[in-house]
C-alpha atoms as a PDB file:
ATOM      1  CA  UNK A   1       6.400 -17.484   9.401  1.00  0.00           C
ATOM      2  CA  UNK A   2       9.298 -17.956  12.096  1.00  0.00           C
ATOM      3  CA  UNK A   3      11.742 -17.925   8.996  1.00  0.00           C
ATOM      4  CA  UNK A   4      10.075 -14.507   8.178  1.00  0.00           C
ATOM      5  CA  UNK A   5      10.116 -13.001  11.609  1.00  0.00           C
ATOM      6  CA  UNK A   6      13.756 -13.734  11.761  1.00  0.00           C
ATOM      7  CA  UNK A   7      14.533 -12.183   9.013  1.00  0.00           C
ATOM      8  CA  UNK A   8      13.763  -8.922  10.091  1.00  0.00           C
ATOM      9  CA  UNK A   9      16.591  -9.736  13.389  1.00  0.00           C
ATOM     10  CA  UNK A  10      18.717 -11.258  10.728  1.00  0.00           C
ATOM     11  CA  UNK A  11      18.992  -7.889   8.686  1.00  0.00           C
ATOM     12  CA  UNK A  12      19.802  -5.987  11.627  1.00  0.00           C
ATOM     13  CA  UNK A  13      22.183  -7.995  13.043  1.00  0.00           C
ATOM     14  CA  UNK A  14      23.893  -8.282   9.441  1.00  0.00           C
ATOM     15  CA  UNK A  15      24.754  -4.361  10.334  1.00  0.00           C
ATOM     16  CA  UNK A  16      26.018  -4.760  13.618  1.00  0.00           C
ATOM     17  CA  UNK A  17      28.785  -8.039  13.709  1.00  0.00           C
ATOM     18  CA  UNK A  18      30.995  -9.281  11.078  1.00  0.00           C
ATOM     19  CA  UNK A  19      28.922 -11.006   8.089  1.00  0.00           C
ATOM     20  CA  UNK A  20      31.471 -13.598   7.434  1.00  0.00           C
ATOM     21  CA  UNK A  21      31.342 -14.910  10.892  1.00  0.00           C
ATOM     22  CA  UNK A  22      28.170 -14.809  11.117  1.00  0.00           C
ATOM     23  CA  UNK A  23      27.539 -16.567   7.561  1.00  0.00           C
ATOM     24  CA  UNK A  24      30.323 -19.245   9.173  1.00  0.00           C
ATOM     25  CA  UNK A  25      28.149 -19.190  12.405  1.00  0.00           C
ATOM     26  CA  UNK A  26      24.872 -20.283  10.810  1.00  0.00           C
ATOM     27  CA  UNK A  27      26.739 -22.826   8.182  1.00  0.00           C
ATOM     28  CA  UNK A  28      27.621 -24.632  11.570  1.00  0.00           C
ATOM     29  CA  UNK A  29      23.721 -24.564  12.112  1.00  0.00           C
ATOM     30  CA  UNK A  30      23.035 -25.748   8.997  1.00  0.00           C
ATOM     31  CA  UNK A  31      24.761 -28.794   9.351  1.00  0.00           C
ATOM     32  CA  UNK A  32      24.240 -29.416  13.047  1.00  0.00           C
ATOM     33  CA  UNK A  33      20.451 -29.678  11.857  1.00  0.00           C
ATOM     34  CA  UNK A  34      20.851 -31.986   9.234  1.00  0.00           C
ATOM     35  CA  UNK A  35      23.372 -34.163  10.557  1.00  0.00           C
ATOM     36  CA  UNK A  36      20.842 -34.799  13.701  1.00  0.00           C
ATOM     37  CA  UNK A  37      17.992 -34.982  11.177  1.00  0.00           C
ATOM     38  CA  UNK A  38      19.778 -38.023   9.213  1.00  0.00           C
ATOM     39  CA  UNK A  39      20.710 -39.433  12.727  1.00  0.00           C
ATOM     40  CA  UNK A  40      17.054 -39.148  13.386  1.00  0.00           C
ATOM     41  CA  UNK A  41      15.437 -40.518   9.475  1.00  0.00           C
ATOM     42  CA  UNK A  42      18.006 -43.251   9.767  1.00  0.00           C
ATOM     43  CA  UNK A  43      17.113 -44.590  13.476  1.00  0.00           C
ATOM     44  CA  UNK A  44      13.632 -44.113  13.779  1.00  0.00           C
ATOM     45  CA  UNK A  45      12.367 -43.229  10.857  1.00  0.00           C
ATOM     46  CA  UNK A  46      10.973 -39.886   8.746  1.00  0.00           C
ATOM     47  CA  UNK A  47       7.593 -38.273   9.881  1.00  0.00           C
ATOM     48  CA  UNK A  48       6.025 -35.167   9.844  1.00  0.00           C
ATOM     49  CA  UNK A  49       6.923 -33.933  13.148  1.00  0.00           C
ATOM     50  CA  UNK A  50      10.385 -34.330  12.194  1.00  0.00           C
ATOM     51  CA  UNK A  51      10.268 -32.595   8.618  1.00  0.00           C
ATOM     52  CA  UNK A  52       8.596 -29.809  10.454  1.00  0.00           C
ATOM     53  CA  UNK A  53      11.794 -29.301  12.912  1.00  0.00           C
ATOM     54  CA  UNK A  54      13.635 -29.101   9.897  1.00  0.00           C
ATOM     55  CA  UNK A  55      11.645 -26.736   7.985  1.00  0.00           C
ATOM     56  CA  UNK A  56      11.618 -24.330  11.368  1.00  0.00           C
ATOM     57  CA  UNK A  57      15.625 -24.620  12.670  1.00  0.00           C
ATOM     58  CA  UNK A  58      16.610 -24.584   9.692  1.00  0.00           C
ATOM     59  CA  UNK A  59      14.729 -21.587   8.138  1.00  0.00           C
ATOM     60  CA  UNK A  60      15.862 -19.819  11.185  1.00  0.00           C
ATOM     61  CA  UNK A  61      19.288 -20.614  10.182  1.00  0.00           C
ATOM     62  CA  UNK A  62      18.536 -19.496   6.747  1.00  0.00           C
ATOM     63  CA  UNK A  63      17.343 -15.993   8.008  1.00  0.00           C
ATOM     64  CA  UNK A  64      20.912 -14.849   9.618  1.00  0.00           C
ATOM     65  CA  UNK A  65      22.429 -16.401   6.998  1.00  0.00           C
ATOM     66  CA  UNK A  66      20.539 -14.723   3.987  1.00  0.00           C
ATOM     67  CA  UNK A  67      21.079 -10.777   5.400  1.00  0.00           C
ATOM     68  CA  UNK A  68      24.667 -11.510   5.996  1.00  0.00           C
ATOM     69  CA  UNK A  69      25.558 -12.980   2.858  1.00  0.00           C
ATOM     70  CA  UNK A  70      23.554 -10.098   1.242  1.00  0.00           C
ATOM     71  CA  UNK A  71      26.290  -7.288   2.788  1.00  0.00           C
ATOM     72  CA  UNK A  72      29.333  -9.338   1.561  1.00  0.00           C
ATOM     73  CA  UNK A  73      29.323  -8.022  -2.418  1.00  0.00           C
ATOM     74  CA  UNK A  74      29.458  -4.667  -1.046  1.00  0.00           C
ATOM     75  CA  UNK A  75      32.891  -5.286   1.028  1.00  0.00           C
ATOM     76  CA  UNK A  76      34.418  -7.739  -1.844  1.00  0.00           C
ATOM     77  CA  UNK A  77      33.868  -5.603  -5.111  1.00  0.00           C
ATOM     78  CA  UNK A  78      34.190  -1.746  -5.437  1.00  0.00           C
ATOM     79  CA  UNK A  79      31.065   0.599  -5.832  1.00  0.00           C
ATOM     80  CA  UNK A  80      30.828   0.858  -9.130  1.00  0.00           C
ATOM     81  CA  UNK A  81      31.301  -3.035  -9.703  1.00  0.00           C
ATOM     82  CA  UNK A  82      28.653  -3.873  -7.784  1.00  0.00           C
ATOM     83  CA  UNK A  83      25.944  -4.218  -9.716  1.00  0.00           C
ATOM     84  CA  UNK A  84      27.463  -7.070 -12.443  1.00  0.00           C
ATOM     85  CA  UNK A  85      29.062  -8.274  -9.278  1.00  0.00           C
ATOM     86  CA  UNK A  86      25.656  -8.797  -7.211  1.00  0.00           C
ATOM     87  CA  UNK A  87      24.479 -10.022 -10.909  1.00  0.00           C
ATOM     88  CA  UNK A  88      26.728 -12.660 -11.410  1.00  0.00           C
ATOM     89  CA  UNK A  89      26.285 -13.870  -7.454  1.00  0.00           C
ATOM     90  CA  UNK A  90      22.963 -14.426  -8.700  1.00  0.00           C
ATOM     91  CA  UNK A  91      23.341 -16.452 -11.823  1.00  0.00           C
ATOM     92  CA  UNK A  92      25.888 -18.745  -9.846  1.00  0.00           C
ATOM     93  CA  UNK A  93      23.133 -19.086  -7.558  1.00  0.00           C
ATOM     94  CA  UNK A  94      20.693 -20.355 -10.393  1.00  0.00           C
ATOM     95  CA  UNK A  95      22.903 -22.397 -12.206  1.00  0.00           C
ATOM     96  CA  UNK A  96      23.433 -24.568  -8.619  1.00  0.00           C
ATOM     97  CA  UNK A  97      20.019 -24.811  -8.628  1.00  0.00           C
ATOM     98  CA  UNK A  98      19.933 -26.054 -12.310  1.00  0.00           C
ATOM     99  CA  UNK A  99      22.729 -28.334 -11.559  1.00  0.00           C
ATOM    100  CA  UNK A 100      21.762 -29.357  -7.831  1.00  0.00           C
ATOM    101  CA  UNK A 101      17.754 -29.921  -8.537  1.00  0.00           C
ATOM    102  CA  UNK A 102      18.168 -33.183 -10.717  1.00  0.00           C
ATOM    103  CA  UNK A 103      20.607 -34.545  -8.316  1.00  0.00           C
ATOM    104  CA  UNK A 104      18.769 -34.235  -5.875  1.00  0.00           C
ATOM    105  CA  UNK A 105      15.812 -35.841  -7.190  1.00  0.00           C
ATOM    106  CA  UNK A 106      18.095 -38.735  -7.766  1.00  0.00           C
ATOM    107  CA  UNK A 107      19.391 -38.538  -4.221  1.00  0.00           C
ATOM    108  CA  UNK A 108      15.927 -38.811  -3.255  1.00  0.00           C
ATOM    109  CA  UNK A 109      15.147 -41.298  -5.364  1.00  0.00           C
ATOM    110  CA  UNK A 110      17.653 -43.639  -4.903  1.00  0.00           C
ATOM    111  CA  UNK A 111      19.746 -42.579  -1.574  1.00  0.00           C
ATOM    112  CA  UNK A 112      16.494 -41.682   0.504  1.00  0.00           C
ATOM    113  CA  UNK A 113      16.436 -38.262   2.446  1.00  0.00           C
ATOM    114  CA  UNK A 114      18.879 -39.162   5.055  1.00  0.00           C
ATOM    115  CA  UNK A 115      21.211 -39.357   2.155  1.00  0.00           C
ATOM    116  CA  UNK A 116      19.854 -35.739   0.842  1.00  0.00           C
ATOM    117  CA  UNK A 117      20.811 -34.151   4.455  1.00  0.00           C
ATOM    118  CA  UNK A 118      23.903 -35.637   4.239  1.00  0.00           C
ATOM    119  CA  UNK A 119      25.343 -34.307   1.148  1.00  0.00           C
ATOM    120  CA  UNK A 120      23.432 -30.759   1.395  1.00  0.00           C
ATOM    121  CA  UNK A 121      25.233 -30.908   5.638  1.00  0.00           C
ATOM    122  CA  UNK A 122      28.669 -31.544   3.503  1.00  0.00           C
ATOM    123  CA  UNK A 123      28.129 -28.751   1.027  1.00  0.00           C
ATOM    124  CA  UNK A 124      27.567 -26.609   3.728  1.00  0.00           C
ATOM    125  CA  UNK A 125      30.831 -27.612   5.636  1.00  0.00           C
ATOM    126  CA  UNK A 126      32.942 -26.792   1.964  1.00  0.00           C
ATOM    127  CA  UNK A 127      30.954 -23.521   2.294  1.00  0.00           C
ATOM    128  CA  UNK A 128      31.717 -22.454   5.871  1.00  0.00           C
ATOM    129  CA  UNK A 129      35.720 -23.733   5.570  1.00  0.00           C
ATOM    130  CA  UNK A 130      35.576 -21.578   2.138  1.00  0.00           C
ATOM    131  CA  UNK A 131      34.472 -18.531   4.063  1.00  0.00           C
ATOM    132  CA  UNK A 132      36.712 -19.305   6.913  1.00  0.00           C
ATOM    133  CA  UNK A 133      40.225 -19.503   4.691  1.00  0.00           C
ATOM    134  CA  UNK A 134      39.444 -18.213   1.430  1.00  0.00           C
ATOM    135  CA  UNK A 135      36.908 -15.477   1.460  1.00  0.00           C
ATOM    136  CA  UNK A 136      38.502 -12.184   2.557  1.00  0.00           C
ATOM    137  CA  UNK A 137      36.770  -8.613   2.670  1.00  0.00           C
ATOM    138  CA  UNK A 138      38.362  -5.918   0.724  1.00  0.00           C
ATOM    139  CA  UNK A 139      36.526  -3.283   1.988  1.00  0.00           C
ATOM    140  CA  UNK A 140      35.094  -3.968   5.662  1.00  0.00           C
ATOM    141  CA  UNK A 141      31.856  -2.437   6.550  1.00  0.00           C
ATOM    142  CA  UNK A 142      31.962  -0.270   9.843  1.00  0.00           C
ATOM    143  CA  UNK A 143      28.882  -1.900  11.846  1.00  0.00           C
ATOM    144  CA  UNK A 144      25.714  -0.189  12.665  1.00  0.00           C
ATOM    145  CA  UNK A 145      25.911   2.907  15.481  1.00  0.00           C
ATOM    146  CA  UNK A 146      22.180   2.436  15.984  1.00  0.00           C
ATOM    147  CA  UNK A 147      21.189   1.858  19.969  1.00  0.00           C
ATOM    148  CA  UNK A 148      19.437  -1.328  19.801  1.00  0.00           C
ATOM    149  CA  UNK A 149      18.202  -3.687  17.121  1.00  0.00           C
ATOM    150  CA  UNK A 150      14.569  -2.155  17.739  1.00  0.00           C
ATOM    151  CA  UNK A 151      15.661   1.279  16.578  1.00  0.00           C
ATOM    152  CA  UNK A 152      17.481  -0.448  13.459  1.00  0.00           C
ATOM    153  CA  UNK A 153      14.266  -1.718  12.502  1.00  0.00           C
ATOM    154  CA  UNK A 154      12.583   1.272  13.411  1.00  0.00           C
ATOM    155  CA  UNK A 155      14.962   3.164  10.819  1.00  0.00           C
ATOM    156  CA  UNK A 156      14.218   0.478   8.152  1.00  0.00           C
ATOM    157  CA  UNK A 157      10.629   1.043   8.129  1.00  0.00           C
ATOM    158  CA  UNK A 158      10.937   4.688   8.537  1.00  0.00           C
ATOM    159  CA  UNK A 159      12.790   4.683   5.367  1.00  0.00           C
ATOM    160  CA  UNK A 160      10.395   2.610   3.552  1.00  0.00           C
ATOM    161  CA  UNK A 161       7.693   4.878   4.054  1.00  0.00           C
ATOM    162  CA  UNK A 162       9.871   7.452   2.912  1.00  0.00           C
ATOM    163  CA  UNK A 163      11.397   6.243  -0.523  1.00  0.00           C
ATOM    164  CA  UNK A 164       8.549   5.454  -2.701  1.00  0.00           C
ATOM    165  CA  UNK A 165      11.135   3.724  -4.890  1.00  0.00           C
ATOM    166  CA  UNK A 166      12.733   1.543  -2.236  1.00  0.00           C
ATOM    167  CA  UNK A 167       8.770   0.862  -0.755  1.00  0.00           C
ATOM    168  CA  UNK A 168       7.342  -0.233  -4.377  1.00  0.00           C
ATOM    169  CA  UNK A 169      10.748  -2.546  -4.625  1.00  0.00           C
ATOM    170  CA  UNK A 170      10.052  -4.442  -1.291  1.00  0.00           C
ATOM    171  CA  UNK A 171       5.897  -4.576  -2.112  1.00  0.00           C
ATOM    172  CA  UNK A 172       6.830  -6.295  -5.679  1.00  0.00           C
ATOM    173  CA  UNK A 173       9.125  -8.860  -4.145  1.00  0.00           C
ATOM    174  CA  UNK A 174       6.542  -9.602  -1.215  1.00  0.00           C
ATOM    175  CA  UNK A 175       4.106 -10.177  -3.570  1.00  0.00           C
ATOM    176  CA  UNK A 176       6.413 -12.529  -6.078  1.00  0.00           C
ATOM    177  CA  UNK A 177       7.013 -14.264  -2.795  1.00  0.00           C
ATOM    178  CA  UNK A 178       3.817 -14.636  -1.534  1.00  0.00           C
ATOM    179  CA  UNK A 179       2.216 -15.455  -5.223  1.00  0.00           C
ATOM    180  CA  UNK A 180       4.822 -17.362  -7.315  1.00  0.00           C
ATOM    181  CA  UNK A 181       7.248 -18.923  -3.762  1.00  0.00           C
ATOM    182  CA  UNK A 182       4.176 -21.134  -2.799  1.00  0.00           C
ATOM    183  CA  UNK A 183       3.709 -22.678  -6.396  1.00  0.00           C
ATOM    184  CA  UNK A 184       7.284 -23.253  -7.255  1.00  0.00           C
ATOM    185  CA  UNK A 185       7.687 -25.192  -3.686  1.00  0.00           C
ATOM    186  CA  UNK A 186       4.318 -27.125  -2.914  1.00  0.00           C
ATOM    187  CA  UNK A 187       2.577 -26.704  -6.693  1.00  0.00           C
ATOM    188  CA  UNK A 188       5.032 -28.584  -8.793  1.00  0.00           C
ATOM    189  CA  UNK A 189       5.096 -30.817  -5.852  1.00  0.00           C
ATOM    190  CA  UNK A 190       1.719 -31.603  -5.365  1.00  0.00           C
ATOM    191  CA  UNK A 191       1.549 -31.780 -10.033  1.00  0.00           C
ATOM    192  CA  UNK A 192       4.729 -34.330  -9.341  1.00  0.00           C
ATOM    193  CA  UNK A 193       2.905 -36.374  -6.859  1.00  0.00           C
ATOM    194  CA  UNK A 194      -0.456 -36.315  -8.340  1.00  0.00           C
ATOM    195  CA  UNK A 195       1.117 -37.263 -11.775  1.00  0.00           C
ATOM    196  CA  UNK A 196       3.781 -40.163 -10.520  1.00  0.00           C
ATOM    197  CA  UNK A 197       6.489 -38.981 -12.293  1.00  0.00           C
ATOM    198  CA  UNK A 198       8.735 -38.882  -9.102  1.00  0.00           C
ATOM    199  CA  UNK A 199      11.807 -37.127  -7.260  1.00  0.00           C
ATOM    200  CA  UNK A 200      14.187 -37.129 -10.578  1.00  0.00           C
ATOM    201  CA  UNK A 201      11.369 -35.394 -12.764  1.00  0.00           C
ATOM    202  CA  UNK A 202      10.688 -33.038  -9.991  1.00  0.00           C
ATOM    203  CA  UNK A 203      14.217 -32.531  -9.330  1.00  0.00           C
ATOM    204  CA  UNK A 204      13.975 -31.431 -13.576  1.00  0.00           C
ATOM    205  CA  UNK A 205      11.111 -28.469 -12.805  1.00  0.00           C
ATOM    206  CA  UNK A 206      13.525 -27.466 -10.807  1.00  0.00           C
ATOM    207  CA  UNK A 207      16.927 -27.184 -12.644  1.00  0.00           C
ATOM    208  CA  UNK A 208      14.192 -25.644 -15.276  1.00  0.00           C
ATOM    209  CA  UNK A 209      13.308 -22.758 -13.631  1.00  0.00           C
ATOM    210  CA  UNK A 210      16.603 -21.805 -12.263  1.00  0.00           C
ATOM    211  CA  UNK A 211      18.183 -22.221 -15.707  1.00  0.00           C
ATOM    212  CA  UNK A 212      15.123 -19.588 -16.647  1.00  0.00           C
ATOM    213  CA  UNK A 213      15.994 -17.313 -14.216  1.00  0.00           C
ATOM    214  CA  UNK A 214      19.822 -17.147 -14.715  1.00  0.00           C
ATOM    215  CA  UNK A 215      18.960 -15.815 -17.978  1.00  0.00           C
ATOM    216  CA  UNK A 216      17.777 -12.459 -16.932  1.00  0.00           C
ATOM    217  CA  UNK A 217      20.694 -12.174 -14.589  1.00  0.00           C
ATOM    218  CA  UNK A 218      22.899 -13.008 -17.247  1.00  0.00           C
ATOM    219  CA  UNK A 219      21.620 -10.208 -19.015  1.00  0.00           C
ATOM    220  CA  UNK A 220      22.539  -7.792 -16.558  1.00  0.00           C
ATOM    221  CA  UNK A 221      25.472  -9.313 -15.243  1.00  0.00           C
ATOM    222  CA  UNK A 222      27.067  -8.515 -19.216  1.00  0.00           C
ATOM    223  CA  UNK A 223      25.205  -4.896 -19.447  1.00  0.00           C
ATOM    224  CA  UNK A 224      22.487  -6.036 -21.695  1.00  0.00           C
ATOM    225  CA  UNK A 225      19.412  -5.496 -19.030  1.00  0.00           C
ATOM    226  CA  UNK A 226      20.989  -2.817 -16.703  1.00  0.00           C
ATOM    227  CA  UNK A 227      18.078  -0.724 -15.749  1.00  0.00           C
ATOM    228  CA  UNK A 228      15.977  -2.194 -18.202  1.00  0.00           C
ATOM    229  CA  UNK A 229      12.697  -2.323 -16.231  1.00  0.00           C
ATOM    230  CA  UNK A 230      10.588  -3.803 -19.227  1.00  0.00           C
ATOM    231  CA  UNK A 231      13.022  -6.560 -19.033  1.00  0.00           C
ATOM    232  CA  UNK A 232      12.284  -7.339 -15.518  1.00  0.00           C
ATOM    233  CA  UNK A 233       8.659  -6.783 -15.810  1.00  0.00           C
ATOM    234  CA  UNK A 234       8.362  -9.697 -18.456  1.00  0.00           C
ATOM    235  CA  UNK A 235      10.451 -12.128 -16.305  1.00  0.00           C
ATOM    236  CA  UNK A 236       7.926 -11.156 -13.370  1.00  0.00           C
ATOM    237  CA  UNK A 237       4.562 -11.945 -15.393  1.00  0.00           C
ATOM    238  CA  UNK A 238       6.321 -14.902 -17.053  1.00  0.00           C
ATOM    239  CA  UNK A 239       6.955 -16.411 -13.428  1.00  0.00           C
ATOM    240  CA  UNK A 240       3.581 -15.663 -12.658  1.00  0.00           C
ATOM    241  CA  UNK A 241       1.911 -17.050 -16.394  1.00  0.00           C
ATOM    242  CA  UNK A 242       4.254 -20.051 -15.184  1.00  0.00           C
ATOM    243  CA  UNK A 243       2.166 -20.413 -11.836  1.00  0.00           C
ATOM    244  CA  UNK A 244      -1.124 -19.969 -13.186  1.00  0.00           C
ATOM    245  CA  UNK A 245      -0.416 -22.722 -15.519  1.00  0.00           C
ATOM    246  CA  UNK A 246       1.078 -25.035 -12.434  1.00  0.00           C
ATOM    247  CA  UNK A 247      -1.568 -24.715 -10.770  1.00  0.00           C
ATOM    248  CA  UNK A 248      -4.264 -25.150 -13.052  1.00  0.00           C
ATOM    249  CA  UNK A 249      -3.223 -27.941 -13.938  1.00  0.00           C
ATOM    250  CA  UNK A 250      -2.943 -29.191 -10.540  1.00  0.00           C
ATOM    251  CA  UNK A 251      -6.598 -28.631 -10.162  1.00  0.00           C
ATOM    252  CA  UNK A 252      -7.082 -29.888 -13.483  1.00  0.00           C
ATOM    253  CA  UNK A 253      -5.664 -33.393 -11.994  1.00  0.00           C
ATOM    254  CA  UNK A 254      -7.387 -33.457  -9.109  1.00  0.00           C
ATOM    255  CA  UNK A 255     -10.749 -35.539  -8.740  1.00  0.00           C
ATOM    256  CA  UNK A 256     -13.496 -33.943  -8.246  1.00  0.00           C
ATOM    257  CA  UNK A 257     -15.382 -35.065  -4.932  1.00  0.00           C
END
C-alpha cells in the first residue's frame, strides 16, 4: 500500500525534475537500505519487524524510481523508435530476472540474506554510477508547467476518465496486478515452502516465468506482435491459467484442519 500511494507522487514528480537524477537519487536509497539491513541481519539477527522495514523503505524507493525510469526511453530513442525500444527495455528486464532468480536462490541458500542485500546494494551502485557517467539523454524532456503536484494528479485522472482506451489499459494492468502479482510473489512461495524444495528451486519458478514473459516482448521488440492484441490477450489468460494452477495446488498441499 505505501509503495502504491507513492507511486502516484512518484509519477508526478517524474514530470517535474530530471529522471536521471532522480533514478541516481533513489539508487542511493536503494543501497542505503540494504547496506543497513545486512548491518542489521548480520548483528542481531533477521525478524519480521526488520523484513517489514525493508519491504516499506524500500518500495518507497522503488516508487520514484519506477516513474522516472519509465520517461527515460522517450528522451534516449526517437519517436518512432520507441516502441521496439520500450520493447527491448523490457525483455532485458526479463532475461535479469531469468538470470538473477536462480542466483539468488543460491545466494539464499548458501550466503544467507545478508549476503542477498549485499550483492542486490552492489548492483544497484553499478546501476546508479552507469546512469551517472554513461547514460546521456538525447532528447531532454521540458518538465511539467502544472502548479502543484495535486493538479498533476488531478490532470491524470481527468484524462483517464476521458480516454476510454488509456482507462481500459490502466483497469487491465490493476487487475493483472492485483490477481496474478500476489501469486507469483507469496504463491510459489508458500508451494516452495510447503513442498521443501528450497531457495534454488524457487529461485527456478522464477527465472521461469521471466524467460516466459520475454517471449512476448521479444515478439514485439522484432515487429512480430506490434499491435497484435490477440497476442497479448493469450499471454494475459496464460499468466492467469498459471495462477490458478499455483494456487490450487497450494491448497491442494495444505492439510486440512
Amino acid at each position: 500500500m505505501p509503495r502504491a500511494l507513492m507511486l502516484l507522487f512518484g509519477g508526478a514528480l517524474a514530470d517535474r525534475i530530471d529522471a536521471r537524477r532522480t533514478m541516481i537519487l533513489a539508487n542511493l536509497g536503494r543501497i542505503a537500505v540494504l547496506t543497513a539491513a545486512a548491518v542489521v541481519a548480520v548483528t542481531q539477527g533477521v525478524s519480521l519487524a526488520l523484513l517489514l522495514a525493508v519491504a516499506v523503505v524500500f518500495g518507497l524507493m522503488d516508487a520514484i524510481y519506477g516513474p522516472a525510469s519509465g520517461t527515460m526511453p522517450r528522451q534516449l530513442v526517437r519517436t518512432e523508435d520507441l516502441v521496439p525500444a520500450a520493447a527491448m527495455s523490457q525483455f532485458a528486464s526479463r532475461l535479469a530476472v531469468f538470470a538473477g532468480a536462480p542466483i539468488g536462490g543460491l545466494l539464499v541458500a548458501y550466503g544467507g540474506l545478508a549476503a542477498v542485500m549485499a550483492v542486490n546494494a552492489f548492483s544497484f551502485a553499478v546501476v546508479a554510477i552507469a546512469l551517472a557517467f554513461v547514460i546521456k539523454p538525447r532528447y531532454p524532456r521540458p518538465p511539467s508547467t502544472g502548479t502543484t503536484i495535486r493538479a498533476d494528479l488531478r490532470d491524470g485522472f481527468a484524462y483517464l476518465r476521458r480516454a476510454a482506451s488509456a482507462r481500459t489499459l490502466v483497469i487491465a494492468l490493476f487487475g493483472l496486478n492485483l490477481c496474478v502479482g500476489p501469486v507469483l510473489a507469496v504463491g510459489l512461495v508458500l508451494r516452495t515452502s510447503e513442498a521443501g524444495w528450497g531457495a534454488p528451486t524457487l529461485g527456478l519458478f522464477q527465472a521461469c516465468s521471466g524467460i516466459a514473459a520475454a517471449v512476448p516482448i521479444a515478439m514485439t521488440a522484432f515487429g512480430f506482435a506490434a499491435g497484435s492484441l490477440g497476442v497479448a490477450t493469450a499471454c494475459l489468460i496464460t499468466a492467469a491459467l498459471f495462477a490458478v494452477l499455483v494456487t490450487w495446488s497450494t491448497i491442494r498441499l495444505r492439510p486440512s484442519r
